[in-house]
Protein backbone atom coordinates (compact mmCIF):
# COMPACT_ATOMS: atom_id res chain seq x y z
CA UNK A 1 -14.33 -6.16 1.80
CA UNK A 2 -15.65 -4.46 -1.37
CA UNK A 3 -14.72 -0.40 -1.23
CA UNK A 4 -16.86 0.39 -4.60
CA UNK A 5 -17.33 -1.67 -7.85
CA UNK A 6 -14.58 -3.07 -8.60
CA UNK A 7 -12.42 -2.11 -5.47
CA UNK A 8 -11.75 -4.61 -2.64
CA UNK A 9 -9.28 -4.15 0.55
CA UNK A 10 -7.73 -7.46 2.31
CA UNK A 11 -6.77 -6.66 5.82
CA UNK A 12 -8.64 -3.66 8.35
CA UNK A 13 -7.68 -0.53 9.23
CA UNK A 14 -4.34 -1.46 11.06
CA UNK A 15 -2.63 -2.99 8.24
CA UNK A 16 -4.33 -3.08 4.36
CA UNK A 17 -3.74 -4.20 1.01
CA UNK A 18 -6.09 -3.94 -2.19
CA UNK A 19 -7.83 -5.38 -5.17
CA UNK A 20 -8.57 -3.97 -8.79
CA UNK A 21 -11.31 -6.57 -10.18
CA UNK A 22 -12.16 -6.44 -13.86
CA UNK A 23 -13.53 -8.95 -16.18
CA UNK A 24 -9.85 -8.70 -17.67
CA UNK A 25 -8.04 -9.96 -13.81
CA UNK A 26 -7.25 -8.69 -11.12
CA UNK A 27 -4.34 -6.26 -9.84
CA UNK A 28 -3.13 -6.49 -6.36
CA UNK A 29 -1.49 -3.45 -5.14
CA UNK A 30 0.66 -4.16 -1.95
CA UNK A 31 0.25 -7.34 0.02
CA UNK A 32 0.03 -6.56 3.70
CA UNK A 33 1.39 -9.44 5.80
CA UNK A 34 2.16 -13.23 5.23
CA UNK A 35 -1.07 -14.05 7.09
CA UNK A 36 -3.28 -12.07 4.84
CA UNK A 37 -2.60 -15.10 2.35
CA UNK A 38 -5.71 -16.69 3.78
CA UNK A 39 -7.82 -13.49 3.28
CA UNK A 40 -7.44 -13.16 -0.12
CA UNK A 41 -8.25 -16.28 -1.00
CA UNK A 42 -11.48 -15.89 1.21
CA UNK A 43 -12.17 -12.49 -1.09
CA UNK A 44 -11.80 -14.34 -4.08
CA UNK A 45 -14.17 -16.78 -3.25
CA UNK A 46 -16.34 -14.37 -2.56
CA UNK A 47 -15.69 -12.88 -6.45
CA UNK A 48 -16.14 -16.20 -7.74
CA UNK A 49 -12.27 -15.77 -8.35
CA UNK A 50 -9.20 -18.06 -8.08
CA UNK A 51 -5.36 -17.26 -7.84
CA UNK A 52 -5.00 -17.56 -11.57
CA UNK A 53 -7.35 -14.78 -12.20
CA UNK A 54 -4.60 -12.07 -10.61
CA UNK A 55 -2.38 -10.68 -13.13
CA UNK A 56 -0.05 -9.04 -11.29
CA UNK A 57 1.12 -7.29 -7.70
CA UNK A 58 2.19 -3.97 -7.26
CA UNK A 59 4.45 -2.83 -4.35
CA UNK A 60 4.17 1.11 -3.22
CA UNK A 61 7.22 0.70 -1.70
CA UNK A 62 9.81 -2.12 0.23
CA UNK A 63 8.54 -2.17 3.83
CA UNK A 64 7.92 -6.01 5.53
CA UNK A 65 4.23 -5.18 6.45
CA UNK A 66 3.34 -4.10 2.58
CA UNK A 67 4.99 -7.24 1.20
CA UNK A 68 2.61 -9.94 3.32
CA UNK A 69 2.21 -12.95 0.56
CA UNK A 70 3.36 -11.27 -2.65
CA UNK A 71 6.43 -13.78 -2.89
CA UNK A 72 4.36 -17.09 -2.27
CA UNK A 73 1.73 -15.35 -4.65
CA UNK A 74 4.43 -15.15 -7.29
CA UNK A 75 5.99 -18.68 -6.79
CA UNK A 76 2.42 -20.17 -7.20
CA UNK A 77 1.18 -18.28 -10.12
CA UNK A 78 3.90 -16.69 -11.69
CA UNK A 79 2.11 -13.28 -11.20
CA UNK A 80 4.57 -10.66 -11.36
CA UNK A 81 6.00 -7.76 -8.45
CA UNK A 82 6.32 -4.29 -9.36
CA UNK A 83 8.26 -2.30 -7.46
CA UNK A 84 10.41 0.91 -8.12
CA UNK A 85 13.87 -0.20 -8.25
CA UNK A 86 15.24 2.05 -5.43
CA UNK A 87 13.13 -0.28 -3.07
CA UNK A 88 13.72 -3.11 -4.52
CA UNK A 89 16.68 -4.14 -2.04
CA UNK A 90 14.68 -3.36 1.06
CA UNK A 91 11.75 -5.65 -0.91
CA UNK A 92 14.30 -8.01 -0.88
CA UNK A 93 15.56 -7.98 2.57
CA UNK A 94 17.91 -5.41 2.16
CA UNK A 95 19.00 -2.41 5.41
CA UNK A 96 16.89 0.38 5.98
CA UNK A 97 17.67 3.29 7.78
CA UNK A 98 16.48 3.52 11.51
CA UNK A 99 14.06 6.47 11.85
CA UNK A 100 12.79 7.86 15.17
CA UNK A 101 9.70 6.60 17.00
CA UNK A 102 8.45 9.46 17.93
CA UNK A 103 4.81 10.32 19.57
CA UNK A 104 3.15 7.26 20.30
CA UNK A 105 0.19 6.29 23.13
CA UNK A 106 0.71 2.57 24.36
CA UNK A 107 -2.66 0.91 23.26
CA UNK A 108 -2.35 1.84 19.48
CA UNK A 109 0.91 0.51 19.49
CA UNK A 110 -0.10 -2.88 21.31
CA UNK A 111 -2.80 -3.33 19.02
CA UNK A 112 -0.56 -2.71 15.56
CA UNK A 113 1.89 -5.37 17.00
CA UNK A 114 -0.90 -7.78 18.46
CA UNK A 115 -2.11 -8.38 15.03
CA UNK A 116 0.79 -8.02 13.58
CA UNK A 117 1.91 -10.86 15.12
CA UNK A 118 -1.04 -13.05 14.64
CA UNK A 119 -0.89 -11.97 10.81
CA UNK A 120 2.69 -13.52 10.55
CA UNK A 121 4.59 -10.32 10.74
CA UNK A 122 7.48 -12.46 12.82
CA UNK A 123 7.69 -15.06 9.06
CA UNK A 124 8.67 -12.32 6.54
CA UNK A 125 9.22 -13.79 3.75
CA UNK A 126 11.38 -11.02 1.14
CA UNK A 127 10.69 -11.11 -2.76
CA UNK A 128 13.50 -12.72 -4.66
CA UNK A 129 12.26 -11.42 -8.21
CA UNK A 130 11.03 -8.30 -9.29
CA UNK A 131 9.75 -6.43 -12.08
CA UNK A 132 10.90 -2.36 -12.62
CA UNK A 133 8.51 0.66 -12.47
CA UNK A 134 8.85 3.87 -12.93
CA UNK A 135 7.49 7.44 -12.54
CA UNK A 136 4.82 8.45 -15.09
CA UNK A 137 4.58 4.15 -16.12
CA UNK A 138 0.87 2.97 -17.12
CA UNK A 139 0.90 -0.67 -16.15
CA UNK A 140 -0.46 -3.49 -18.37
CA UNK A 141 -2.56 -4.47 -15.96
CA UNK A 142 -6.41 -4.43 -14.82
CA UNK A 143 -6.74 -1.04 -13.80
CA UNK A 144 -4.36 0.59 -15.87
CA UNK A 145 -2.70 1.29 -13.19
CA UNK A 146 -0.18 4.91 -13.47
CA UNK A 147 2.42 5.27 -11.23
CA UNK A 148 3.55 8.25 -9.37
CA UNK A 149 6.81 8.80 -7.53
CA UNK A 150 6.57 10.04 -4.35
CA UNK A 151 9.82 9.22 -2.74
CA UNK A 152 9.96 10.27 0.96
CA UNK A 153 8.67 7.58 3.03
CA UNK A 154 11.51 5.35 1.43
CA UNK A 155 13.25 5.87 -1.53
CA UNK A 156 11.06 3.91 -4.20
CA UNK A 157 8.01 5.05 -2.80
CA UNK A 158 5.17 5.10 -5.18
CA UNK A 159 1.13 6.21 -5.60
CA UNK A 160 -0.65 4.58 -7.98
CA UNK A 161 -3.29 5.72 -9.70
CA UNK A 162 -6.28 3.69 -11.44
CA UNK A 163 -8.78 6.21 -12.85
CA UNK A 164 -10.70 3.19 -13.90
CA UNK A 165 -11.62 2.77 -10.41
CA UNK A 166 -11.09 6.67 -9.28
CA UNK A 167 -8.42 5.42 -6.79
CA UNK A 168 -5.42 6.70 -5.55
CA UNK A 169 -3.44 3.89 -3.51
CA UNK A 170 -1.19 5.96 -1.02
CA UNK A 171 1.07 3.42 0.61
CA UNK A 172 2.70 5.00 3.29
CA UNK A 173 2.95 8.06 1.81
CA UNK A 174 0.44 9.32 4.26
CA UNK A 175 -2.18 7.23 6.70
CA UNK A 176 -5.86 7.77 7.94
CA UNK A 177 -4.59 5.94 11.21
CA UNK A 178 -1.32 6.66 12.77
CA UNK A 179 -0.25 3.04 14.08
CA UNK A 180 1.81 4.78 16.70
CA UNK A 181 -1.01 7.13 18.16
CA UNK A 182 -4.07 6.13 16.29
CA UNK A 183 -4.98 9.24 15.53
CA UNK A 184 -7.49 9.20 11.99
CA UNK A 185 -7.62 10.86 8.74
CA UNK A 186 -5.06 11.98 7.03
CA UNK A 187 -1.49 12.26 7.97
CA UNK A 188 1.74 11.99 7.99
CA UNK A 189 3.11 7.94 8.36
CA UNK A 190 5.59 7.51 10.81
CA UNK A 191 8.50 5.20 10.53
CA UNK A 192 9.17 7.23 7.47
CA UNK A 193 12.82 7.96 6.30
CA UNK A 194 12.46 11.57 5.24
CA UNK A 195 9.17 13.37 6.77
CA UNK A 196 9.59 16.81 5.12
CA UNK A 197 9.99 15.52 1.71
CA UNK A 198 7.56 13.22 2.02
CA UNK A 199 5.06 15.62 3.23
CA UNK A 200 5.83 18.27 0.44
CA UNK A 201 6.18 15.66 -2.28
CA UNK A 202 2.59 15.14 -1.82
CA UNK A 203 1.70 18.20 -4.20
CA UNK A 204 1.84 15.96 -7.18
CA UNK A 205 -0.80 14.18 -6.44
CA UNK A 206 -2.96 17.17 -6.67
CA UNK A 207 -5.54 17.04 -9.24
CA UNK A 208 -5.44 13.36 -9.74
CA UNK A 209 -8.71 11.83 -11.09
CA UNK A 210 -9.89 10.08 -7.61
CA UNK A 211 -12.59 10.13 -5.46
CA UNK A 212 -10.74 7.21 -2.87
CA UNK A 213 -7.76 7.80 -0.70
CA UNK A 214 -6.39 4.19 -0.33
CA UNK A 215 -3.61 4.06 2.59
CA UNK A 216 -1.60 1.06 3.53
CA UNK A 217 -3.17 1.91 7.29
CA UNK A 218 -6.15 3.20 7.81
CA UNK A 219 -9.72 3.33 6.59
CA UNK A 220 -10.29 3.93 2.91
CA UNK A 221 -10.84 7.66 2.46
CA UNK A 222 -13.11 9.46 0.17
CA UNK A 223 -12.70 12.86 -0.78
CA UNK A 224 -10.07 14.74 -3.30
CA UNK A 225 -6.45 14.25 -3.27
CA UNK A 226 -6.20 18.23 -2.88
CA UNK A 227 -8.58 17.99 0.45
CA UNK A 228 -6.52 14.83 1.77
CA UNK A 229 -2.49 16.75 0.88
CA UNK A 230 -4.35 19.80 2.20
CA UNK A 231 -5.06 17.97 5.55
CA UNK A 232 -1.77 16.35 5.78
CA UNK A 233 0.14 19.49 5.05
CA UNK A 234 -1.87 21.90 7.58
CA UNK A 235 -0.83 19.37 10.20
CA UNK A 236 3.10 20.21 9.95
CA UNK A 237 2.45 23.56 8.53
């Protein structure tokens, strides 16, 4: 689904991942689950786009249902993961701390694992080689993509920023649909290992260059960063 020029999103509002076209390649950032595979190709044919054309994948951070097909995409093309290296274990199949459930309603949470499931959720398949990023980083990659630390949700959490595009790719660093409620616009994401850090880490994304909002679950968001943090933060405040 194309966002804006040059801005596509594999995947729906339960589970997303995204696309940075340019005449230079294209820059996937996350890579949802395994069954998305067959989505992206169907986007690229609808670019007039092959594999070969993607340069590289970004990771926001090590959770299963972010890293979808971004080890077969490697092993095909030889396309490289980013990740920050204090998620690189959990990208890799490593332990992650348990974190409470908390609120949920019963039909949101049927529905996240429903197509969950029929996305492939239950094959994981864990990256095996990645490529260090770090805080501050502009990628050499379509997009020049920036990163931004935001650990909170995990560890190696990350934003990235392409001001190419005027998006800000969020991860899980906050939603615009709670899988566990499915309550919309921005929020905090559950599962998340440390929700008061996460929540006041947030303020460095203020006055970033972007008009999008890009969660890993929810719909794509336009507005400020400031108006998005500001939402988030008057929810806990």
């Amino acid at each position: 689904m194309q966002i804006a020029p040059h801005l596509h999103r594999i995947g729906n509002d339960i589970v997303a991942a995204y696309l940075i076209v340019t005449p230079d390649g294209i820059t996937v950032i996350d890579a949802g689950l395994p069954g998305h595979w067959r989505d992206l190709q169907r986007e690229l044919v609808t670019l007039d786009r092959s594999l070969a054309d993607i340069r590289g994948i970004i990771l926001t951070h090590g959770d299963s249902d972010h890293l979808g097909f971004a080890e077969r995409l490697r092993r095909e093309t030889g396309a490289p993961i980013h990740i920050h290296p204090a998620d690189a274990d959990r990208a890799r199949g490593g332990e992650k701390p348990k974190t409470p459930l908390g609120r949920f309603r019963a039909l949101p949470v049927v529905s996240f694992a429903a197509y969950a499931l029929r996305k492939g959720a239950a094959r994981t398949t864990y990256v095996t080689e990645t490529t260090d990023i770090s805080d501050g980083q502009v990628l050499d990659l379509p997009g020049s993509p920036r990163v931004i630390g935001l650990p909170g949700h995990s560890p190696g959490s990350v934003a990235i920023l392409s001001a190419d595009v005027r998006a800000l790719f969020v991860g899980d660093a906050l939603t615009t649909r709670n899988v566990l409620t499915g309550d919309r616009g921005p929020r905090p994401a559950p599962f998340t290992d440390e929700p008061a850090q996460a929540v006041a880490i947030l303020d460095r994304l203020r006055g970033t260059d972007a008009e999008w909002i890009l969660p890993g679950h929810g719909a794509p968001w336009r507005g400020t960063p400031d108006a998005a943090i500001d939402a988030v933060q008057a929810l806990v405040s």
